[in-house]
N, C-alpha and C. Protein backbone atom coordinates (compact mmCIF):
# COMPACT_ATOMS: atom_id res chain seq x y z
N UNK A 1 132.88 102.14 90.35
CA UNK A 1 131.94 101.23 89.71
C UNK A 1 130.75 102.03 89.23
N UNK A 2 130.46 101.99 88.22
CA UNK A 2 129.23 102.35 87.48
C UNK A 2 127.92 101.47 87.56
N UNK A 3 126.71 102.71 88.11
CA UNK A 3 125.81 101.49 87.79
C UNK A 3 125.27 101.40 86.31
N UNK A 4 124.22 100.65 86.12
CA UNK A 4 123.82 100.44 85.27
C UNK A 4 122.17 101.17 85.51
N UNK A 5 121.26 101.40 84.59
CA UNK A 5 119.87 101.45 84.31
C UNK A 5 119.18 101.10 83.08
N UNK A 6 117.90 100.26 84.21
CA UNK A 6 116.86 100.03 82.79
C UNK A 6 115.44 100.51 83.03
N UNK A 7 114.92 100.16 82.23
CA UNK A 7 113.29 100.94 82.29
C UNK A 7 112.31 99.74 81.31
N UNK A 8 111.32 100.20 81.84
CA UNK A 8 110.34 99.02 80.87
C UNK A 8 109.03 99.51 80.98
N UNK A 9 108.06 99.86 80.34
CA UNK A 9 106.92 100.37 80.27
C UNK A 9 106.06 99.45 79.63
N UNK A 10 104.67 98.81 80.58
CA UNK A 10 103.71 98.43 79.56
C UNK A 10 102.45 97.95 79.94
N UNK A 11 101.24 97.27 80.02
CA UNK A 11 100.14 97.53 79.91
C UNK A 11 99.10 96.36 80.15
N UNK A 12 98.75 96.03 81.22
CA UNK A 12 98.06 94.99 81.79
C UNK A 12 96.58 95.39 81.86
N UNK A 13 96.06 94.34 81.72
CA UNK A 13 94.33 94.36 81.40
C UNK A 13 93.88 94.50 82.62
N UNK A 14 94.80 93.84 83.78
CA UNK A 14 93.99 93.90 85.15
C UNK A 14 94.12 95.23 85.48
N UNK A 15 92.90 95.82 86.27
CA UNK A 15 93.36 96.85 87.34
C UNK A 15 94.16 96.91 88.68
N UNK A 16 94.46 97.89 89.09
CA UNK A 16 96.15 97.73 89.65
C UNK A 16 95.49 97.75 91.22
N UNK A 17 94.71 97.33 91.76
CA UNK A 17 94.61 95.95 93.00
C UNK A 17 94.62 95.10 92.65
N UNK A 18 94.14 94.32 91.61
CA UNK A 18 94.38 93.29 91.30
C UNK A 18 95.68 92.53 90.67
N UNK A 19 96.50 93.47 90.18
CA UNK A 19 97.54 93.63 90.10
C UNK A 19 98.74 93.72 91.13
N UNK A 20 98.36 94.47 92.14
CA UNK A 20 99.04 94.86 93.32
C UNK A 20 99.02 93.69 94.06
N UNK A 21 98.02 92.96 94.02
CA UNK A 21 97.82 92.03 95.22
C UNK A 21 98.75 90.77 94.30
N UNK A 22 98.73 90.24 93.19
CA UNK A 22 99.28 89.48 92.86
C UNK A 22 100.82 89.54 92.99
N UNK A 23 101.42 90.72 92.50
CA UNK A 23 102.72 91.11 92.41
C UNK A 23 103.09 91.02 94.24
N UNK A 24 102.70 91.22 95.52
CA UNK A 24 102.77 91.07 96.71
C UNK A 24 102.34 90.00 97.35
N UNK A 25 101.94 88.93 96.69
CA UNK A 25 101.19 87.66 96.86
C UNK A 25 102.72 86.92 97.26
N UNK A 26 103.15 86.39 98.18
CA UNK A 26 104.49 85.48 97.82
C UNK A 26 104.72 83.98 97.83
N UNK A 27 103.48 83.74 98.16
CA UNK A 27 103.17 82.27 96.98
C UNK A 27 102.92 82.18 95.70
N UNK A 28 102.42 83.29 95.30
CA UNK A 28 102.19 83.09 93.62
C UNK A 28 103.47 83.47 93.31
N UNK A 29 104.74 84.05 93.58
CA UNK A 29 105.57 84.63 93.23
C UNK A 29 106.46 83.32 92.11
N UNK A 30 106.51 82.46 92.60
CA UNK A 30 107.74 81.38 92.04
C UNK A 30 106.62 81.05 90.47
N UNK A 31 105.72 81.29 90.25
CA UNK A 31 104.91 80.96 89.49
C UNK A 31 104.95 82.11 88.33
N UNK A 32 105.91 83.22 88.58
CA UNK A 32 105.91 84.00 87.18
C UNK A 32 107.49 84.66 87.54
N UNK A 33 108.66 84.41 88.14
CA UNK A 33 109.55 84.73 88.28
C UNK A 33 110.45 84.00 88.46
N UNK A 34 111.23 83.28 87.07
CA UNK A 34 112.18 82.11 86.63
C UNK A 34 112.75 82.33 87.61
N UNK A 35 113.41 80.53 88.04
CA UNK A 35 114.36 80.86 89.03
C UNK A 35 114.59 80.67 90.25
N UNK A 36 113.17 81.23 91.18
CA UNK A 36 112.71 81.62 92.01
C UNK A 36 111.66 80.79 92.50
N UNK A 37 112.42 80.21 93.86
CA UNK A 37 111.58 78.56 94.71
C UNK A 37 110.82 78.89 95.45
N UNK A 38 111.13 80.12 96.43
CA UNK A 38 110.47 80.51 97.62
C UNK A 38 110.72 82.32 97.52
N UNK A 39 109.71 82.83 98.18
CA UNK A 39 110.11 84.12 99.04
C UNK A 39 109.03 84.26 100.01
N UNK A 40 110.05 84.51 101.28
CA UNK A 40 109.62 84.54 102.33
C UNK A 40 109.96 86.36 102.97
N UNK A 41 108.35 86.49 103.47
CA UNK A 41 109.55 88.23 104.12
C UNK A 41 109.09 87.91 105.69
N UNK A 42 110.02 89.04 106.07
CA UNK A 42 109.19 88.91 107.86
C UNK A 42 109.71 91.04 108.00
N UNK A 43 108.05 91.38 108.04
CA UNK A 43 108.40 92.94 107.93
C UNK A 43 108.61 93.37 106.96
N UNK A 44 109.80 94.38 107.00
CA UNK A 44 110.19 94.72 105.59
C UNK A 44 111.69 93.93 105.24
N UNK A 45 112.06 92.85 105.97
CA UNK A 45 113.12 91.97 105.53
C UNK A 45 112.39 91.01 104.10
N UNK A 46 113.56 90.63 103.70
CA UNK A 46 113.09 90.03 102.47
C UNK A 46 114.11 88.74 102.16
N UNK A 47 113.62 87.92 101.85
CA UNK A 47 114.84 86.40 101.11
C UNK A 47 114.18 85.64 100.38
N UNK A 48 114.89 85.78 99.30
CA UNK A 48 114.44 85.21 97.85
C UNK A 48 115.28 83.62 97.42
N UNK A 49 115.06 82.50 97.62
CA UNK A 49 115.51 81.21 96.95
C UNK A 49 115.23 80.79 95.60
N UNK A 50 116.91 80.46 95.17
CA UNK A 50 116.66 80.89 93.72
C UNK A 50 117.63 78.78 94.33
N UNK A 51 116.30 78.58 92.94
CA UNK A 51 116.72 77.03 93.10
C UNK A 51 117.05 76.80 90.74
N UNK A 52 116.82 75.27 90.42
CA UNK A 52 117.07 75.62 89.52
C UNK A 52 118.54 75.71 88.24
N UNK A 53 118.57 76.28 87.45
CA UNK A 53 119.73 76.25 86.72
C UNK A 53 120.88 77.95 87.43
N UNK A 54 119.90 78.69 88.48
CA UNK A 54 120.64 79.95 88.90
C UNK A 54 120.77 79.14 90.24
N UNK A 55 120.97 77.89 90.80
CA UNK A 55 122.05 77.51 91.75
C UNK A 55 120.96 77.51 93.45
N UNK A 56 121.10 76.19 94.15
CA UNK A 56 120.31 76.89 95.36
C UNK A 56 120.91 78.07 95.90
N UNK A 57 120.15 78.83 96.57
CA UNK A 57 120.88 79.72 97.54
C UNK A 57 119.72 80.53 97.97
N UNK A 58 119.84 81.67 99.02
CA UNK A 58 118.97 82.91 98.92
C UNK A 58 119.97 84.46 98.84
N UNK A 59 118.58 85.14 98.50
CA UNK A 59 119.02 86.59 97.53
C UNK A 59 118.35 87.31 98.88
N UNK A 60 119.16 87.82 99.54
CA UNK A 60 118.77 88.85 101.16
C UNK A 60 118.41 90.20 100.39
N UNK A 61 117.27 90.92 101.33
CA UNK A 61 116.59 92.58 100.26
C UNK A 61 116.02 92.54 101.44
N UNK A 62 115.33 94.30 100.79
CA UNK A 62 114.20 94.50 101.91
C UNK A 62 113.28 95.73 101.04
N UNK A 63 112.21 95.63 102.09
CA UNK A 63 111.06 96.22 100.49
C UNK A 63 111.30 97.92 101.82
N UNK A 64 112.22 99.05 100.51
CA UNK A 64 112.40 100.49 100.60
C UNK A 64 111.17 101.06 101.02
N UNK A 65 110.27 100.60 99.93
CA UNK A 65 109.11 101.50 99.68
C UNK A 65 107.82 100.67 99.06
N UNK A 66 106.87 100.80 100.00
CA UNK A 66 105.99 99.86 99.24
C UNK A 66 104.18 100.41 98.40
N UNK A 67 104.53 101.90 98.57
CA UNK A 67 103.15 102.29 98.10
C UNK A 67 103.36 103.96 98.25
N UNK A 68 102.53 104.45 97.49
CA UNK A 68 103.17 106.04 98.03
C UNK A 68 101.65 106.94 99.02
N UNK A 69 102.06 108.14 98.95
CA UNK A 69 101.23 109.09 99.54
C UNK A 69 101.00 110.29 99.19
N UNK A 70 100.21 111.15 99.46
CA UNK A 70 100.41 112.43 99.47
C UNK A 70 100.19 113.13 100.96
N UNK A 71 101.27 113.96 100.81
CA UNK A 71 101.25 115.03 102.10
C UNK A 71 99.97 115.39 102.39
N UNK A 72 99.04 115.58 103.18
CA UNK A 72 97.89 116.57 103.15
C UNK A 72 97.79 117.77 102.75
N UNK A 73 98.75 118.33 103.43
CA UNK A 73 99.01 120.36 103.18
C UNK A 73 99.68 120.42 101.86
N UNK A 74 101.06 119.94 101.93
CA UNK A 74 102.33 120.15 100.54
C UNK A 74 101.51 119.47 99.37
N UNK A 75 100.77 118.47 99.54
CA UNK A 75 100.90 117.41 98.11
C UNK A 75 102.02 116.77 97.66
N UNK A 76 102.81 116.82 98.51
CA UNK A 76 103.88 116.46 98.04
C UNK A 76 104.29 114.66 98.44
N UNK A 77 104.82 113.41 97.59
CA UNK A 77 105.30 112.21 97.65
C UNK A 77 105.63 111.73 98.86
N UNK A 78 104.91 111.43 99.92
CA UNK A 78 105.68 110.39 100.89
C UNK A 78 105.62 108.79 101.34
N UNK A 79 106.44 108.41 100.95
CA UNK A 79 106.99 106.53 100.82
C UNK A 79 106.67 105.90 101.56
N UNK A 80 105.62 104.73 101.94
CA UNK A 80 105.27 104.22 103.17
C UNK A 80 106.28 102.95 103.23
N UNK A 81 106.43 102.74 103.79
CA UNK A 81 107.28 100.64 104.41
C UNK A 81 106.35 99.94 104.54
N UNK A 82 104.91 99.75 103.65
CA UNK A 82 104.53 98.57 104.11
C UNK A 82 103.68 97.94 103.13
N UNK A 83 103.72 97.09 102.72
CA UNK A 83 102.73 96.47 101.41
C UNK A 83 101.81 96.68 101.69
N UNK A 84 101.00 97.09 102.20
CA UNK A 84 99.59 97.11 103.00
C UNK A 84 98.76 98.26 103.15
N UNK A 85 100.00 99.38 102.57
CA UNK A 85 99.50 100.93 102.52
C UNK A 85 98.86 101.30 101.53
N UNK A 86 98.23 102.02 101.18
CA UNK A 86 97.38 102.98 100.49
C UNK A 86 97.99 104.40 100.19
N UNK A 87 97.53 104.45 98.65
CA UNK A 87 96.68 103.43 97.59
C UNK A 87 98.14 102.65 97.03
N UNK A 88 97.92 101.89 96.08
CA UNK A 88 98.84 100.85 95.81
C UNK A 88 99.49 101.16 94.95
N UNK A 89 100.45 101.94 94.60
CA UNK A 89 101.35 102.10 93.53
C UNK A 89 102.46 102.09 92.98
N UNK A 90 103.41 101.98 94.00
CA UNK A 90 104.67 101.57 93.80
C UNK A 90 105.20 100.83 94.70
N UNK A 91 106.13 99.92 94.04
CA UNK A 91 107.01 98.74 95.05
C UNK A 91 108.18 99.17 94.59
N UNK A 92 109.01 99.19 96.04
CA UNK A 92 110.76 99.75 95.65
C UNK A 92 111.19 98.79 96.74
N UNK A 93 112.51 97.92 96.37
CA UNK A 93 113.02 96.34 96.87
C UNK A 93 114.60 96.84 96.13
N UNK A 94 115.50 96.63 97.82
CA UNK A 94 116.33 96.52 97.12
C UNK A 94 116.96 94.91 97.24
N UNK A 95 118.16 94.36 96.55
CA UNK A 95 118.75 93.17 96.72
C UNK A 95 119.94 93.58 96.71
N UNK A 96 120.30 92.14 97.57
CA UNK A 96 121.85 92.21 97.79
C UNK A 96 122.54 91.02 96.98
N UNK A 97 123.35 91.24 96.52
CA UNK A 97 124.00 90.18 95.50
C UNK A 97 122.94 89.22 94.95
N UNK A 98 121.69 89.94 94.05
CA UNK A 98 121.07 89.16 93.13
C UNK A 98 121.59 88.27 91.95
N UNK A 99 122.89 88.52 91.63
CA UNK A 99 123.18 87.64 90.97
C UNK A 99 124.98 87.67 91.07
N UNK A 100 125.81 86.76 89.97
CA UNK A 100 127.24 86.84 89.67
C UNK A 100 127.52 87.61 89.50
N UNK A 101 128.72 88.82 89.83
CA UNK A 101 128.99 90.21 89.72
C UNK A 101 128.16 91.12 89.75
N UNK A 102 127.10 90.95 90.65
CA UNK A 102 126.27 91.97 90.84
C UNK A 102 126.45 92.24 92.47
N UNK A 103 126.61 93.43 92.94
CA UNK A 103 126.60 93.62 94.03
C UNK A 103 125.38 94.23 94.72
N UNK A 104 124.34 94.66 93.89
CA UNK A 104 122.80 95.07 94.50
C UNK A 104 122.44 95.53 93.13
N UNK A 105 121.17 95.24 93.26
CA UNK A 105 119.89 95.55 92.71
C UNK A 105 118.82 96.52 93.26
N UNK A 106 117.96 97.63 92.61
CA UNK A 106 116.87 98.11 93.04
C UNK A 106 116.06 97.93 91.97
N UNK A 107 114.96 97.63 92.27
CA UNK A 107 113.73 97.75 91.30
C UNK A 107 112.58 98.45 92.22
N UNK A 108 112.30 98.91 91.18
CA UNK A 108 111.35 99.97 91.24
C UNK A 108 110.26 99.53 90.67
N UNK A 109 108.31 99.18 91.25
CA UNK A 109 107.72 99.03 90.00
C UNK A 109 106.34 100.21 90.39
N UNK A 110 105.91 100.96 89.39
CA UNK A 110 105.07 101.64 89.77
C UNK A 110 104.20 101.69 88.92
N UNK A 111 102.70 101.78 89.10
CA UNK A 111 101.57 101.21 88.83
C UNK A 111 100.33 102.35 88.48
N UNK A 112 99.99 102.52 87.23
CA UNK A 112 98.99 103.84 87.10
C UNK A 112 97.63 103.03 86.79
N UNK A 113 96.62 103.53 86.92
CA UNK A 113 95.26 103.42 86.60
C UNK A 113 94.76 103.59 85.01
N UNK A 114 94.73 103.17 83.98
CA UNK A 114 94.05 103.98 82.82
C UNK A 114 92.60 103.07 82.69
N UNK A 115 92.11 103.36 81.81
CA UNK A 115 90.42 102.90 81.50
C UNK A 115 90.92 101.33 81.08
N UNK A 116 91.61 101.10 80.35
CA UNK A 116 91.65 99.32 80.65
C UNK A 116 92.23 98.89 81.07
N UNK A 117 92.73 98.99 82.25
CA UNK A 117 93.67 98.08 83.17
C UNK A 117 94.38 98.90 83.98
N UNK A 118 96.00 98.38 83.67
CA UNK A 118 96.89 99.31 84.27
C UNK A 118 98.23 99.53 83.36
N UNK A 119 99.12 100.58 83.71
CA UNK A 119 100.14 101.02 83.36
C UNK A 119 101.05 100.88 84.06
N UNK A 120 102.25 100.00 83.70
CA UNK A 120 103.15 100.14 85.05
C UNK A 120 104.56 99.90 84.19
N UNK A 121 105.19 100.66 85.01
CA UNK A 121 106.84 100.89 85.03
C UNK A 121 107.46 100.37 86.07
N UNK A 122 108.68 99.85 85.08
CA UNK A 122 109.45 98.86 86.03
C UNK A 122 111.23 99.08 85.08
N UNK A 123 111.31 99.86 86.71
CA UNK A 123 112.88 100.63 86.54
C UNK A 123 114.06 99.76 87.49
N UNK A 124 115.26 99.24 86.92
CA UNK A 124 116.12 98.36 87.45
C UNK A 124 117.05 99.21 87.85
N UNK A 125 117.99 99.26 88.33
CA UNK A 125 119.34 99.97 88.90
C UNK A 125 119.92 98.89 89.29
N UNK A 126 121.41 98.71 88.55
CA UNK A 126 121.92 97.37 89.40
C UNK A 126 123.56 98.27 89.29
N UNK A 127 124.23 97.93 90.99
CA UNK A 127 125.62 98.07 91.17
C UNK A 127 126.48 96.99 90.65
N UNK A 128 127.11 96.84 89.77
CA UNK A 128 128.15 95.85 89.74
C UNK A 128 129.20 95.72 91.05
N UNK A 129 129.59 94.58 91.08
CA UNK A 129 130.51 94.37 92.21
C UNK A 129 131.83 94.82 91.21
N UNK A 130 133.02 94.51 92.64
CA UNK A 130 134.05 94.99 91.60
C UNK A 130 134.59 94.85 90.15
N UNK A 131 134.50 93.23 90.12
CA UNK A 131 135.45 92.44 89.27
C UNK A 131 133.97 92.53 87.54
N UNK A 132 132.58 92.77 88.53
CA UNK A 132 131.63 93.11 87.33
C UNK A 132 131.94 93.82 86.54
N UNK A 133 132.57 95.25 87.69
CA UNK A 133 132.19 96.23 86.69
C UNK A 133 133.06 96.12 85.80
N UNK A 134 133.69 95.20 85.40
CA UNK A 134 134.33 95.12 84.04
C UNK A 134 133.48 94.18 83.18
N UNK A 135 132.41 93.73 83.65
CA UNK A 135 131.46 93.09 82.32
C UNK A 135 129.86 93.68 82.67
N UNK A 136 129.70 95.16 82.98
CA UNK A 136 128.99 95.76 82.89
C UNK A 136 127.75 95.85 81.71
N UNK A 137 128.62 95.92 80.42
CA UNK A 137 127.96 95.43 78.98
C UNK A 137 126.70 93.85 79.55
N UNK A 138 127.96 93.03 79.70
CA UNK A 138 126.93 92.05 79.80
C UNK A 138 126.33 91.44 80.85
N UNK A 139 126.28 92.54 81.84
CA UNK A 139 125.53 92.53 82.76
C UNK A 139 124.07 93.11 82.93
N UNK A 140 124.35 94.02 82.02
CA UNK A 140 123.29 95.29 81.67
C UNK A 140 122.31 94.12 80.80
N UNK A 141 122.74 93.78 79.68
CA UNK A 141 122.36 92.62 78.76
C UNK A 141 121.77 90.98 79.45
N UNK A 142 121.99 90.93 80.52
CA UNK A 142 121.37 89.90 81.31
C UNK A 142 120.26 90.38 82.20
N UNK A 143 120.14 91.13 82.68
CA UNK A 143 118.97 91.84 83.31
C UNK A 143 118.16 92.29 82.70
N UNK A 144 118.51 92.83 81.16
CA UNK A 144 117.31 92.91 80.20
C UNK A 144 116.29 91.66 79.92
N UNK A 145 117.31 90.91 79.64
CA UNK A 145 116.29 89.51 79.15
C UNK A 145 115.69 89.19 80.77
N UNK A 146 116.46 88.81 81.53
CA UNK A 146 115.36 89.10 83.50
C UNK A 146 114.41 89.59 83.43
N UNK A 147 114.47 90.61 82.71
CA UNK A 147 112.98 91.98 83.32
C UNK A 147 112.19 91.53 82.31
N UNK A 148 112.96 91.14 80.53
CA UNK A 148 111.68 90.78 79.64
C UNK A 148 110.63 89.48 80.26
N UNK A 149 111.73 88.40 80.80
CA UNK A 149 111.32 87.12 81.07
C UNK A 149 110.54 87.27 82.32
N UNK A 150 110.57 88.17 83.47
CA UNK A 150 109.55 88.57 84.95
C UNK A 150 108.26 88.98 84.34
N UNK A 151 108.42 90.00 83.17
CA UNK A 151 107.16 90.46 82.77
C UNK A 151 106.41 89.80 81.66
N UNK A 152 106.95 89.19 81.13
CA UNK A 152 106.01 87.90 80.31
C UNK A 152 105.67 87.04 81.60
N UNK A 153 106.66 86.68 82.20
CA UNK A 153 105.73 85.90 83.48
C UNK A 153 104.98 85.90 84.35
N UNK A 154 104.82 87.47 84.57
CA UNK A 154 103.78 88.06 85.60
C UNK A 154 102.47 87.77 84.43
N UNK A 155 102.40 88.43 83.61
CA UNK A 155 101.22 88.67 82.66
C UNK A 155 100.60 87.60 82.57
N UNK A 156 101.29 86.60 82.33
CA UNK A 156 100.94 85.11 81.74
C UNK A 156 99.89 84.56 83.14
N UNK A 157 101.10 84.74 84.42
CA UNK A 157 100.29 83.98 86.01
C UNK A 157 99.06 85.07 86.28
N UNK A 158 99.23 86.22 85.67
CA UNK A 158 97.88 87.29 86.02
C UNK A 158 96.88 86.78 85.22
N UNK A 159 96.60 86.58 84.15
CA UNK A 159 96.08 86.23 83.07
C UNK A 159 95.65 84.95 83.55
N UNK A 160 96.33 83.44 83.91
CA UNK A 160 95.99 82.56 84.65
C UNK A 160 95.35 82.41 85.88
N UNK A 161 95.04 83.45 86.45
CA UNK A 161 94.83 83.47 87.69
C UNK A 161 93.76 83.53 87.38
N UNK A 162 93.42 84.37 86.66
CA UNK A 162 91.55 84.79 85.96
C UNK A 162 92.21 86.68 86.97
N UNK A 163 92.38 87.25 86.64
CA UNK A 163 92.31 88.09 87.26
C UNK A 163 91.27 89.09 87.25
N UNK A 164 89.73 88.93 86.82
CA UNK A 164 88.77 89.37 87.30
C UNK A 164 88.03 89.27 88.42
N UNK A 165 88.46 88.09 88.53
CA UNK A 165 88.07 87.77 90.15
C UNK A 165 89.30 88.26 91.28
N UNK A 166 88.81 88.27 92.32
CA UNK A 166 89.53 89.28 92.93
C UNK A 166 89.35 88.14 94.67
N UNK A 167 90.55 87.09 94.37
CA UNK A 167 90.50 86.32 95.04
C UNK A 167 91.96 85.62 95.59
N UNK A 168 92.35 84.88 95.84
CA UNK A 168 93.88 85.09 97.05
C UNK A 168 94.11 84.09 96.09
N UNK A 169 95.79 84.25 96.11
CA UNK A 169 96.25 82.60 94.83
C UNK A 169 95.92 81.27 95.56
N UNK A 170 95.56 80.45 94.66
CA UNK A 170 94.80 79.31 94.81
C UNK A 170 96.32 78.02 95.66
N UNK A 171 97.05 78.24 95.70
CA UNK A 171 98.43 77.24 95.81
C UNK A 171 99.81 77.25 94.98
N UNK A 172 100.55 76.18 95.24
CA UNK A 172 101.75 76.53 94.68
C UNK A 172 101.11 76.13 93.41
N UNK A 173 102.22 76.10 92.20
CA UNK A 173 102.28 76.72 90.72
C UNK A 173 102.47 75.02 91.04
N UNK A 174 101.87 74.47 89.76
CA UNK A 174 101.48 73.05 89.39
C UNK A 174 103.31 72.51 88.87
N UNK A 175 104.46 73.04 88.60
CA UNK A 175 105.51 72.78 88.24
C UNK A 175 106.23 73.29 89.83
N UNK A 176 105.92 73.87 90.56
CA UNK A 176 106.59 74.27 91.83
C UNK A 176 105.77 73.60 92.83
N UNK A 177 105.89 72.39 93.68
CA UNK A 177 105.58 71.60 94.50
C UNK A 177 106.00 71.63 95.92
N UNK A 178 107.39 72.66 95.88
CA UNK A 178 108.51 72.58 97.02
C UNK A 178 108.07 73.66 97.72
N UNK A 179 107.11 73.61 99.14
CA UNK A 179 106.48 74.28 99.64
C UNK A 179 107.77 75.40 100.44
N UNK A 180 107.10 76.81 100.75
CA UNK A 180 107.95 77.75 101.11
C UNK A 180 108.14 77.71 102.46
N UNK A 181 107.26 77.02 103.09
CA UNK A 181 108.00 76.81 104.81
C UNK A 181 108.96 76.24 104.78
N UNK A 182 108.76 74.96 104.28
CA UNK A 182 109.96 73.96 103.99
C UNK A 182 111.27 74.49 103.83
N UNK A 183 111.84 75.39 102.45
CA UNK A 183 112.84 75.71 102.69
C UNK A 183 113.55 76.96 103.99
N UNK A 184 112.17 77.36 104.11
CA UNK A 184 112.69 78.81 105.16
C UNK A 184 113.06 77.93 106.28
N UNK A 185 112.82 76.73 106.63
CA UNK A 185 112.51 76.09 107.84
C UNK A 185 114.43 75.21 107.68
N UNK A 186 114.69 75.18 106.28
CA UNK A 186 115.89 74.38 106.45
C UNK A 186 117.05 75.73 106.57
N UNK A 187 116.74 76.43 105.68
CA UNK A 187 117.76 77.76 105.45
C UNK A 187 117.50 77.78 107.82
N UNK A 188 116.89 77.95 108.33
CA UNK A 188 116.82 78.07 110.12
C UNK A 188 117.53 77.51 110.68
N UNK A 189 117.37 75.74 110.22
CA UNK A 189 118.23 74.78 111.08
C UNK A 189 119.70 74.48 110.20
């Protein structure tokens, strides 16, 4: 099976805490990522409820990598596990059967500083499952329009948020009502 790769480069007005904190926020999450009812993590476990025209269910992951480092002595890249680390620049999540013939997903998103805002890259890797990897083409071709449609939607809920202020999301998304205990609490019993 072959994977697939994508890449996406582009350019947000907010600066990247303010950025960081939204993109790790997981109540604001259903509010710029079609699809997507709840996410709940505990640690670095992860479960994503995808309610909607993509079917109830949840999407099981866990966040790889959530910010980077530098060595003291080497300078050299080391990966922390925790949203919470310093300084804030990259999120790496993988998923497990994110979608129909997909057998995992990684995304990658990493986050630069420039004088107006931020710069960030957002790199996909997806395994097809078996019977995918024979519609690989249009698998590759569905995750494009995903990543276009996540990142018009982040921008849009960043942009809504007021993201100059530098303040915690206000509640669920005025079209998303279906609170996230609720389902974590039924997915339990």
């Amino acid at each position: 099976m072959a994977n697939f790769e994508l890449s996406a480069t582009g350019h947000l007005s907010a600066n990247p805490a303010q950025v960081w904190a939204h993109l790790v926020d997981q109540d604001a999450t259903p509010c710029w990522l079609e699809g997507v009812s709840s996410v709940v993590m505990d640690g670095d476990q992860l479960m994503v409820h995808l309610g909607g025209d993509l079917g109830p269910g949840w999407i099981t992951g866990e966040v790889v990598s959530a910010s980077v480092t530098r060595d003291a002595l080497t300078g050299e890249v080391v990966p922390q596990p925790s949203l919470r680390a310093e300084p804030r620049e990259r999120l790496e999540l993988r998923l497990e059967a994110p979608a129909a013939n997909l057998a995992e997903a990684r995304v990658e998103i990493v986050l630069h500083e420039d004088e107006a805002g931020t710069i960030y890259e957002l790199n996909v890797t997806g395994l097809p499952s078996l019977f995918g990897s024979l519609m690989t083409p249009l698998l590759r071709l569905r995750t494009e329009v995903a990543m276009a449609r996540a990142v018009r939607g982040f921008r849009a809920s960043l942009d809504a948020r007021g993201h100059r202020k530098a303040r915690p999301f206000d509640g669920p998304c005025p079209e998303r009502a279906e609170p996230r205990l609720e389902i974590a609490a039924a997915v339990a019993g």
